[in-house]
C-alpha atoms as a PDB file:
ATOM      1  CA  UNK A   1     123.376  41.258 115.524  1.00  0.00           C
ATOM      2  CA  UNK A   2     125.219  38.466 114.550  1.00  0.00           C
ATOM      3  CA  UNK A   3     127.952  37.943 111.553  1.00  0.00           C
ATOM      4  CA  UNK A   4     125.807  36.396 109.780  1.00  0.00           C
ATOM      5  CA  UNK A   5     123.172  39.052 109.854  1.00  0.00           C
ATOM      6  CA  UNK A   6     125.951  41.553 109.549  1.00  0.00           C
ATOM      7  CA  UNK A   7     124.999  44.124 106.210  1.00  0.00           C
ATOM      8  CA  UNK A   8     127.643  46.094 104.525  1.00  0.00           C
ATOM      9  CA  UNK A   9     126.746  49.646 103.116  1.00  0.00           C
ATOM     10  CA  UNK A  10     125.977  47.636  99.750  1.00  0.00           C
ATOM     11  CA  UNK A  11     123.166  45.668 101.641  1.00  0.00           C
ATOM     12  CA  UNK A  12     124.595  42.740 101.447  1.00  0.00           C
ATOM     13  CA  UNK A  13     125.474  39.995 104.422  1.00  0.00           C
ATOM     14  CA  UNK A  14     129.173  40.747 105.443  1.00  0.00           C
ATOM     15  CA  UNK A  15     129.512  36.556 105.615  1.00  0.00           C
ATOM     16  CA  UNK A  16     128.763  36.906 102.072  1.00  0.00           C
ATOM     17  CA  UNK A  17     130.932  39.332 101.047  1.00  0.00           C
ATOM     18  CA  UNK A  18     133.573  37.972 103.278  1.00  0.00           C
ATOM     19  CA  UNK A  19     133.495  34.182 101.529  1.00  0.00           C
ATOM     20  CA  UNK A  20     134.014  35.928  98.350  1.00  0.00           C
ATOM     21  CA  UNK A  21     136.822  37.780  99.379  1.00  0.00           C
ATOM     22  CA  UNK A  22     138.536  34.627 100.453  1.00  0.00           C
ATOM     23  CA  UNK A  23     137.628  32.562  97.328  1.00  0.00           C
ATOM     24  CA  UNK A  24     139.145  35.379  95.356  1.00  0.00           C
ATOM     25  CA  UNK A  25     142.010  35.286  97.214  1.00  0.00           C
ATOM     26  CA  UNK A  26     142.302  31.598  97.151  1.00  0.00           C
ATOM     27  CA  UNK A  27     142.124  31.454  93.254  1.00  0.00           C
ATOM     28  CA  UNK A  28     144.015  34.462  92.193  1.00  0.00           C
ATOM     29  CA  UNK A  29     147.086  32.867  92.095  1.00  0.00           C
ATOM     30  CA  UNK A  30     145.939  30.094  89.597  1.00  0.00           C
ATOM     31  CA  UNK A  31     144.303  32.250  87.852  1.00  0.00           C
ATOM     32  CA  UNK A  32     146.904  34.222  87.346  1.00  0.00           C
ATOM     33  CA  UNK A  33     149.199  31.319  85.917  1.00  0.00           C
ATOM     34  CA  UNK A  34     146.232  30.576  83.395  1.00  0.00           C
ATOM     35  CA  UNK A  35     146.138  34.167  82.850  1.00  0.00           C
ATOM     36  CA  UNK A  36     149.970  33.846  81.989  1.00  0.00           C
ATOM     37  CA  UNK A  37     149.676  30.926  79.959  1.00  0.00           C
ATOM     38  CA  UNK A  38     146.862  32.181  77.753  1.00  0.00           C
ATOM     39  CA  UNK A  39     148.591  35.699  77.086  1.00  0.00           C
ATOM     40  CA  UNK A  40     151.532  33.333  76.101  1.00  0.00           C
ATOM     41  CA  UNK A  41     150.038  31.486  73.542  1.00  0.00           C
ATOM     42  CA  UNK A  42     147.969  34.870  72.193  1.00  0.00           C
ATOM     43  CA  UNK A  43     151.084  36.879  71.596  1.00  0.00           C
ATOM     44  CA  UNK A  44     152.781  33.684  69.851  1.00  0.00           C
ATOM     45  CA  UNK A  45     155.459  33.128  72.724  1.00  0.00           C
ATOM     46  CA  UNK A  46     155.567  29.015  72.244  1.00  0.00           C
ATOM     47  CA  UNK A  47     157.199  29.804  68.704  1.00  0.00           C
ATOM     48  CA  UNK A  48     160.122  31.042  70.032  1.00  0.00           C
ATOM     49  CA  UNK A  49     159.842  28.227  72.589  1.00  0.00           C
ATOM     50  CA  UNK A  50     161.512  25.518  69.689  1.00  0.00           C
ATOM     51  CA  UNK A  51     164.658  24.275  68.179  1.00  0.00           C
ATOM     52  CA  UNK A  52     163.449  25.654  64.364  1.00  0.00           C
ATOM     53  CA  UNK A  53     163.643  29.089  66.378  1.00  0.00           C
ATOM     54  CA  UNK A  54     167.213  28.309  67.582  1.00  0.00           C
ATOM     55  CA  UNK A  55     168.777  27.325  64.647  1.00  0.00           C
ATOM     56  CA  UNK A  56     167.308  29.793  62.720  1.00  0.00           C
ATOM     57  CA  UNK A  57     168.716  32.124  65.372  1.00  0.00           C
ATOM     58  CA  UNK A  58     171.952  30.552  66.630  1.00  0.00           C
ATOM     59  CA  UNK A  59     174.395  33.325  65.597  1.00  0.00           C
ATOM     60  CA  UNK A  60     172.310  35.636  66.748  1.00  0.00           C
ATOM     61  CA  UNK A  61     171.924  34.766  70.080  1.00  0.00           C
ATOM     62  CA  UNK A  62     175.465  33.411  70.712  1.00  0.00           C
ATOM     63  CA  UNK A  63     176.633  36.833  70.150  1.00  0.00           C
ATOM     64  CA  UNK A  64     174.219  38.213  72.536  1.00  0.00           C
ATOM     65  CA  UNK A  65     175.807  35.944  75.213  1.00  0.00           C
ATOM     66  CA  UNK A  66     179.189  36.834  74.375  1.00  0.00           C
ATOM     67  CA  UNK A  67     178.262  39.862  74.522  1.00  0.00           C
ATOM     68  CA  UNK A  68     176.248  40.078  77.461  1.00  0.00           C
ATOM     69  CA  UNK A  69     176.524  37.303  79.317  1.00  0.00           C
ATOM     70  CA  UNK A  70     175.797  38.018  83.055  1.00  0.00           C
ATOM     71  CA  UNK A  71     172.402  39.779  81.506  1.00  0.00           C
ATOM     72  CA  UNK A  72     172.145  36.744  79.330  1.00  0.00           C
ATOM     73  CA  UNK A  73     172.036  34.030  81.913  1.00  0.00           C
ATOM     74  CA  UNK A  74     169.992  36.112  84.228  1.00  0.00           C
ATOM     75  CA  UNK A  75     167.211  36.655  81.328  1.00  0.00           C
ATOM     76  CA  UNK A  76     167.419  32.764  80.651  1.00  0.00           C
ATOM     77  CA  UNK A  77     167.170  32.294  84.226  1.00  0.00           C
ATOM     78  CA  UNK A  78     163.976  34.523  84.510  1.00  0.00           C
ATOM     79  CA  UNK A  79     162.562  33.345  81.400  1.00  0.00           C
ATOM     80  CA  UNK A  80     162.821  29.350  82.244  1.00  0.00           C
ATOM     81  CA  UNK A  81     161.266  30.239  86.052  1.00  0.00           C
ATOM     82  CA  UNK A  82     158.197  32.104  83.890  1.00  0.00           C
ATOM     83  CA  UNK A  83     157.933  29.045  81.558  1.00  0.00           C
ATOM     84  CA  UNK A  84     157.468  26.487  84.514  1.00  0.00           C
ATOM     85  CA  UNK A  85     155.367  28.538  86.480  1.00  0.00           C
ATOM     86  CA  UNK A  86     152.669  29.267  83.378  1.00  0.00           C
ATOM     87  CA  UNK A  87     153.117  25.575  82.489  1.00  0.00           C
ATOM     88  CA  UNK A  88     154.705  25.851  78.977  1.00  0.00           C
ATOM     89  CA  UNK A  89     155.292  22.931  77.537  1.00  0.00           C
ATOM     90  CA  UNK A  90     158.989  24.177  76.834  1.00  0.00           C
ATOM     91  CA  UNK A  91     161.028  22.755  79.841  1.00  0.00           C
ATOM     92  CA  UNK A  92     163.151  20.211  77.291  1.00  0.00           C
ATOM     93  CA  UNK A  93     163.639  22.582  74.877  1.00  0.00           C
ATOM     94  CA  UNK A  94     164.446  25.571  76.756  1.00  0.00           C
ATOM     95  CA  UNK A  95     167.261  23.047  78.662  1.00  0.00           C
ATOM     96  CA  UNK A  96     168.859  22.417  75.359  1.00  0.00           C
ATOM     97  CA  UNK A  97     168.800  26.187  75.077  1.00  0.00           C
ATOM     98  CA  UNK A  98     170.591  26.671  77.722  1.00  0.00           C
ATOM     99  CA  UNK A  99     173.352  23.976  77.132  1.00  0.00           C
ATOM    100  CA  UNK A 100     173.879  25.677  73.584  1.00  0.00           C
ATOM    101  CA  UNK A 101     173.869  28.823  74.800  1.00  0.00           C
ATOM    102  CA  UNK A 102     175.921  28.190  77.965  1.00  0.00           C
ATOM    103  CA  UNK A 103     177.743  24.994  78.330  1.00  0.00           C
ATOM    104  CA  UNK A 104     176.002  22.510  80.206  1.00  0.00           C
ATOM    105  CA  UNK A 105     178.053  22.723  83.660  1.00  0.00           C
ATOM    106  CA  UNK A 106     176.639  26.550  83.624  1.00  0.00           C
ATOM    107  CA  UNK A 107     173.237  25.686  82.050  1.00  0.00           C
ATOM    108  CA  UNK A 108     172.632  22.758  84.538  1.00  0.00           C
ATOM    109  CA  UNK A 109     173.043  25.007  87.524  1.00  0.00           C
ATOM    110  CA  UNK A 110     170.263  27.960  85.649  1.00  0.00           C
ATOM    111  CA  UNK A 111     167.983  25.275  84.929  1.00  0.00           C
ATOM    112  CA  UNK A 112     167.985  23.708  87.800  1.00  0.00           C
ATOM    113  CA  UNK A 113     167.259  26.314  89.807  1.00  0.00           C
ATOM    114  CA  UNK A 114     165.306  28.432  87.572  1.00  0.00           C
ATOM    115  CA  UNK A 115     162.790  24.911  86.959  1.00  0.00           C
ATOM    116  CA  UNK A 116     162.683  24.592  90.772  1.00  0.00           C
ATOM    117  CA  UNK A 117     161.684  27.940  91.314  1.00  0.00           C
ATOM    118  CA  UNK A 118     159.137  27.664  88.648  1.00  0.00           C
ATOM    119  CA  UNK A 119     157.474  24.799  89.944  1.00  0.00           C
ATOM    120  CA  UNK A 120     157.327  25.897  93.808  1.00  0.00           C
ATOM    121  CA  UNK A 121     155.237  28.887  92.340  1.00  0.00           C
ATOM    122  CA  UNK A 122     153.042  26.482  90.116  1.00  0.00           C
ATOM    123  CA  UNK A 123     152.822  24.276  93.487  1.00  0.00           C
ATOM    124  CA  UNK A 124     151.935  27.094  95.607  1.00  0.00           C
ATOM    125  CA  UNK A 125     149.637  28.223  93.208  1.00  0.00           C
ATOM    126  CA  UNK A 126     147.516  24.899  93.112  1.00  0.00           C
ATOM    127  CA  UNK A 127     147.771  24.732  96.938  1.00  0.00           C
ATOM    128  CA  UNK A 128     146.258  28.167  97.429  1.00  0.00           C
ATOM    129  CA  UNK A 129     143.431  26.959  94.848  1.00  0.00           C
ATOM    130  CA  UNK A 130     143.153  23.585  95.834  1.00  0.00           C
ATOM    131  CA  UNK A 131     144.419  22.876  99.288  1.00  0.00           C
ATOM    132  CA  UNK A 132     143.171  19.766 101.221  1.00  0.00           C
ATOM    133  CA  UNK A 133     140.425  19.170  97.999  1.00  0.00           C
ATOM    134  CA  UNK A 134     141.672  15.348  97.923  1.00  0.00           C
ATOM    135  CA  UNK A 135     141.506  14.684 101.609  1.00  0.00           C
ATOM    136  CA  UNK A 136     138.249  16.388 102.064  1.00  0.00           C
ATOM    137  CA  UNK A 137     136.328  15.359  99.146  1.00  0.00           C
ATOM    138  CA  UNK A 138     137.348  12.162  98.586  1.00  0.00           C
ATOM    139  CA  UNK A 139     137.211   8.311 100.795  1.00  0.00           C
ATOM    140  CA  UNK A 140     138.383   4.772 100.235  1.00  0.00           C
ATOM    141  CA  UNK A 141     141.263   3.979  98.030  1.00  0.00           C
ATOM    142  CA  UNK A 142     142.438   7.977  97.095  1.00  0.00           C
ATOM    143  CA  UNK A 143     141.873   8.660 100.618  1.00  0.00           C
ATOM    144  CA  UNK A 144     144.787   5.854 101.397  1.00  0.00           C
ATOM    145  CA  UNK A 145     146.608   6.916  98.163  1.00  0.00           C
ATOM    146  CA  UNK A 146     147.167  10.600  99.577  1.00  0.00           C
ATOM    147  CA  UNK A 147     148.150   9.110 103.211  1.00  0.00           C
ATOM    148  CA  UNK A 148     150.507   7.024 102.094  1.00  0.00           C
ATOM    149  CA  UNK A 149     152.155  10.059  99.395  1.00  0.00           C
ATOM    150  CA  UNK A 150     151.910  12.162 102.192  1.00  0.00           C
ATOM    151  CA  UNK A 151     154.089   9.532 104.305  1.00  0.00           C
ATOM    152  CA  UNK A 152     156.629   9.129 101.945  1.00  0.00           C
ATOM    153  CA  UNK A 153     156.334  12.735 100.063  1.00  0.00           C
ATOM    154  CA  UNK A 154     160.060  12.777  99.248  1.00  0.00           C
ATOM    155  CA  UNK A 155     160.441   9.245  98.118  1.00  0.00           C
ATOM    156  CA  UNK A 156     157.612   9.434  95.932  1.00  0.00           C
ATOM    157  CA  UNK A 157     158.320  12.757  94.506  1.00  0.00           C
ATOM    158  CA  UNK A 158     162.104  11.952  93.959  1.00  0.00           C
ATOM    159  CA  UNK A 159     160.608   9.052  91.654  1.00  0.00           C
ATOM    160  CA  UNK A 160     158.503  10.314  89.816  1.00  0.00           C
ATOM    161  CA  UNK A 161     161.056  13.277  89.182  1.00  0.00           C
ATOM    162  CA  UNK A 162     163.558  11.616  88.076  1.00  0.00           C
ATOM    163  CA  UNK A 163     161.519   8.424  85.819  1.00  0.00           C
ATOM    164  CA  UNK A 164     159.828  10.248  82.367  1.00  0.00           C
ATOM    165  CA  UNK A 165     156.910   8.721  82.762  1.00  0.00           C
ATOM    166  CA  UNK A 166     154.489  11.978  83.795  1.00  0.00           C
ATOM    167  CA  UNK A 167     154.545  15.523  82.014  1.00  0.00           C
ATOM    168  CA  UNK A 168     156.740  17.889  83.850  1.00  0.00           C
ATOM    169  CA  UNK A 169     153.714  20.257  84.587  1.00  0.00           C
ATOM    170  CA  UNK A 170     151.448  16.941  86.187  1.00  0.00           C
ATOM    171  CA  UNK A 171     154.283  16.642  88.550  1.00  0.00           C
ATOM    172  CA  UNK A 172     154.360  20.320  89.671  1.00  0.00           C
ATOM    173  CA  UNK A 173     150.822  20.523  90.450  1.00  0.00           C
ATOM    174  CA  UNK A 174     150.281  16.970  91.436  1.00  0.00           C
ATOM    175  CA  UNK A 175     151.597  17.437  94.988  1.00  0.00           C
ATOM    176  CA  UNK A 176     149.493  20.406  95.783  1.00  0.00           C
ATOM    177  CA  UNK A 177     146.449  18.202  96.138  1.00  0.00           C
ATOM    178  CA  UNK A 178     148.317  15.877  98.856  1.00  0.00           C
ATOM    179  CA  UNK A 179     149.404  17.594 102.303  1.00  0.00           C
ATOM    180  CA  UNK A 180     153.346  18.023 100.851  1.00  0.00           C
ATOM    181  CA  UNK A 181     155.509  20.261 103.018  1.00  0.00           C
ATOM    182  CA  UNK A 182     157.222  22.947 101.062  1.00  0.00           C
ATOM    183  CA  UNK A 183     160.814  22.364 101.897  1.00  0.00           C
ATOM    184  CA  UNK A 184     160.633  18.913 100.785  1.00  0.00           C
ATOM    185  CA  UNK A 185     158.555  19.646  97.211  1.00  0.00           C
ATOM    186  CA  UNK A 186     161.533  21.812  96.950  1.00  0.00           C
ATOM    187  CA  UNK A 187     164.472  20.131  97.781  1.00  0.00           C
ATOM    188  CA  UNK A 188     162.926  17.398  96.037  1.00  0.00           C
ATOM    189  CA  UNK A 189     162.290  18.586  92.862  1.00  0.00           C
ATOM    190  CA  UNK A 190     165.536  19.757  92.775  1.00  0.00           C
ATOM    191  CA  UNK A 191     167.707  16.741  93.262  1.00  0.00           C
ATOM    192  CA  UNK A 192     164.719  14.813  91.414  1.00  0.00           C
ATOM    193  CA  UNK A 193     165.681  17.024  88.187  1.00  0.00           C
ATOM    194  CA  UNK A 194     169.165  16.964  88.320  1.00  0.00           C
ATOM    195  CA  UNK A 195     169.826  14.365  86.010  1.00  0.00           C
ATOM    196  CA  UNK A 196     167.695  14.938  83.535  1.00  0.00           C
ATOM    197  CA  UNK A 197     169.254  18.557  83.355  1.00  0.00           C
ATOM    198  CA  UNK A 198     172.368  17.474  82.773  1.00  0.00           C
ATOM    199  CA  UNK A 199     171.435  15.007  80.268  1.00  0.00           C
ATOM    200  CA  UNK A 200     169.826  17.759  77.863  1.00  0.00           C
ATOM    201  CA  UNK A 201     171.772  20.399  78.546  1.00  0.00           C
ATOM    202  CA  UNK A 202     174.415  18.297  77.363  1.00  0.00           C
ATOM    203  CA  UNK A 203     172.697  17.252  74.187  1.00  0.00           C
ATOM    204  CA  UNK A 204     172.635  21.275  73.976  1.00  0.00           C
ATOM    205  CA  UNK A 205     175.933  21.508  74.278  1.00  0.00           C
ATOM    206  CA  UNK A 206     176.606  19.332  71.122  1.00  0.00           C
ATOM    207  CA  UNK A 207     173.170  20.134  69.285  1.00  0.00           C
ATOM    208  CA  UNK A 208     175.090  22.753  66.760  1.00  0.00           C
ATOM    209  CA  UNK A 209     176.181  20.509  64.329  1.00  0.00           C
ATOM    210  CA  UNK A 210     172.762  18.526  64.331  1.00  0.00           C
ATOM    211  CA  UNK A 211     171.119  22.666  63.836  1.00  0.00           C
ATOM    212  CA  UNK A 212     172.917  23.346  60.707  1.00  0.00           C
ATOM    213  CA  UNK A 213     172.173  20.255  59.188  1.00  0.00           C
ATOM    214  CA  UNK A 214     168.576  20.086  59.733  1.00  0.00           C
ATOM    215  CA  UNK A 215     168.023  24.144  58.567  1.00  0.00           C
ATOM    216  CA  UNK A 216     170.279  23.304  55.633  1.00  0.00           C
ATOM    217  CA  UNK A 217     168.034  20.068  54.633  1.00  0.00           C
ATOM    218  CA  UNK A 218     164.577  22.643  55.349  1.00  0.00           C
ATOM    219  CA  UNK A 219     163.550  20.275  58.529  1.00  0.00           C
ATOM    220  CA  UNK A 220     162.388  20.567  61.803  1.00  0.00           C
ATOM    221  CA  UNK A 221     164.023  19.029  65.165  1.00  0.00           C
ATOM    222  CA  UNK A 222     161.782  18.303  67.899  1.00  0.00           C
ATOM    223  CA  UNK A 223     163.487  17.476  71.319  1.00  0.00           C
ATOM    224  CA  UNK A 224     162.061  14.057  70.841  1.00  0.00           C
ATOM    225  CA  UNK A 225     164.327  13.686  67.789  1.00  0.00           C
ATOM    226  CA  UNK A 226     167.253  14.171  70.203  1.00  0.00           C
ATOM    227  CA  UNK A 227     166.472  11.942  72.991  1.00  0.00           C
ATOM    228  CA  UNK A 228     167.161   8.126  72.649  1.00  0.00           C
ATOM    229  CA  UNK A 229     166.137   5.215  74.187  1.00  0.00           C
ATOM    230  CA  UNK A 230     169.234   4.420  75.713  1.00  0.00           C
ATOM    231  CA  UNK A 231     168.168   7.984  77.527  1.00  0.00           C
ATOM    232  CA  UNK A 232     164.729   7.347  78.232  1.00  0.00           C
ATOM    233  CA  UNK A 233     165.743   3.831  79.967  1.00  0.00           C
ATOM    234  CA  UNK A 234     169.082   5.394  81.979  1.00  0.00           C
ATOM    235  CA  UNK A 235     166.185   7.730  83.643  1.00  0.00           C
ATOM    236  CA  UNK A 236     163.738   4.823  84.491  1.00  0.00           C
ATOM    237  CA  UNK A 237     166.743   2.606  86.270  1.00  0.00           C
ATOM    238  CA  UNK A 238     167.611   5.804  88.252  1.00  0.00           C
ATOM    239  CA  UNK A 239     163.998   5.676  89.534  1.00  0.00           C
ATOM    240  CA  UNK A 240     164.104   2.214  90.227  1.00  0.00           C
ATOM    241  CA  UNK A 241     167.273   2.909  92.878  1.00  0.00           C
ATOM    242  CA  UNK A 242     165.295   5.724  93.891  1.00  0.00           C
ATOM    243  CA  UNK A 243     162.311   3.700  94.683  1.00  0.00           C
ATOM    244  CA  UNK A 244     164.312   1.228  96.866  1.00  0.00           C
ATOM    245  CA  UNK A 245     164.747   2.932 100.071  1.00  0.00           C
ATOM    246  CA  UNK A 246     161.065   3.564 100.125  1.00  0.00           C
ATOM    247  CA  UNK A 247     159.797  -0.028  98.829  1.00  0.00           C
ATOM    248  CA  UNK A 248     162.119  -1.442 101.994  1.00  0.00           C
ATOM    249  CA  UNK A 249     160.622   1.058 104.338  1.00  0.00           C
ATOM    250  CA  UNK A 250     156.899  -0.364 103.499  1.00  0.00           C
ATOM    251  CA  UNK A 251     157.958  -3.979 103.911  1.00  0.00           C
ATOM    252  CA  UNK A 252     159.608  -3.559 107.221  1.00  0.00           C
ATOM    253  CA  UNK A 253     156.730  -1.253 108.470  1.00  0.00           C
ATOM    254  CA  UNK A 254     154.048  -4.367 107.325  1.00  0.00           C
ATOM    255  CA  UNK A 255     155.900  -7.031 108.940  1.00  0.00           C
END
């Protein structure tokens, strides 16, 4: 008898059962990060996710830290990796958290890593769900699209890391649908982050002044509020340089 005609005690082909087992497996990670994200927003975790919620709890939570501080940056630390991986849309506020909270020569290191390790399980995730879904499914001008990401994975990632131009959550999962090694998503995303980190957590650091007005005037502060353009465009020239190497690679390769 052959696998195909294989029956379980169920009476059902063992290929059959067998496929489903593997889908399952395949999509339990994702679904598990959708899982996260929807418990998230059905216990009303994104409120705490905002500036209102800092300033209306800055004493509060500076004592905690001075208080408790290896606990403190380990908790941040765990709760910024969570964030990425479920794809909250928290990243820039939680990173002016942590320069409030910490200092931002302390709360660039914790974000850093915590947003790296975040997005390598978000990454993961999508691979085990998606895997080589681009290159299979699809010819022509994507199919060229994903070669040439594929050939120049860190360039391309280290560019669109460091230039504001995609949602930090696009850019984790992104890559999973191209054939992107792990190390480099990794080491990538990391340097590719870097200054951005250190630009809000160092808006956090000053932010307190900016907190007390806007709860004493009854407003809210949105990150947006805090980032100028002067910000926006340092990030886009450091994506430029970024872009160089790889832009020279392609025209020597054509010639």
């Amino acid at each position: 008898m052959s696998d195909e005609t294989m029956m379980t005690a169920g009476g059902e082909p063992a290929a059959a059962v067998e496929k489903r087992a593997g889908a399952l497996r395949r999509f339990a990670p994702i679904a598990v990060v959708l899982g996260g994200l929807g418990v998230g927003y059905a216990f009303g975790l994104h409120q705490y996710l905002s500036l209102t919620f800092l300033a209306e709890s800055r004493e509060m939570l500076l004592g905690f830290v001075a208080d408790n501080y290896l606990l403190a940056t380990a908790g941040f630390a765990a709760i910024y990796t969570l964030a990425v991986a479920f794809s909250f849309p928290a990243a820039s506020v939680l990173t002016i958290f942590g320069g409030f909270l910490f200092g931002w020569v302390v709360a660039s290191v914790l974000v850093a890593v915590a947003a790296t390790a975040g997005a390598t399980i978000l990454f993961l995730a999508a691979r085990s769900a998606f895997g080589d879904f681009l290159r299979d499914k699809v010819g022509g001008i994507a199919a060229r699209l994903a070669d040439g990401f594929e050939k120049d994975a860190f360039s391309f990632l280290l560019i669109i890391r460091l230039a504001p131009i995609f949602p930090f959550f696009v850019v984790n999962i992104a890559p999973a649908l191209f054939n992107v090694p792990l190390r480099t998503y990794v080491v990538a995303t990391f340097l590719g982050i870097l200054p951005g980190v250190a630009a809000y957590t160092y808006l956090g650091q000053g932010i307190d002044s900016v907190l007390v007005s806007a709860r004493e005037a009854g407003t809210e502060l949105s990150a947006a509020d805090l980032v100028t353009p002067q910000i926006t465009i340092a990030f886009v020239a450091l994506a430029v340089v970024a872009a160089i190497p790889a832009v020279v690679k392609r025209l020597r390769s054509s010639r």
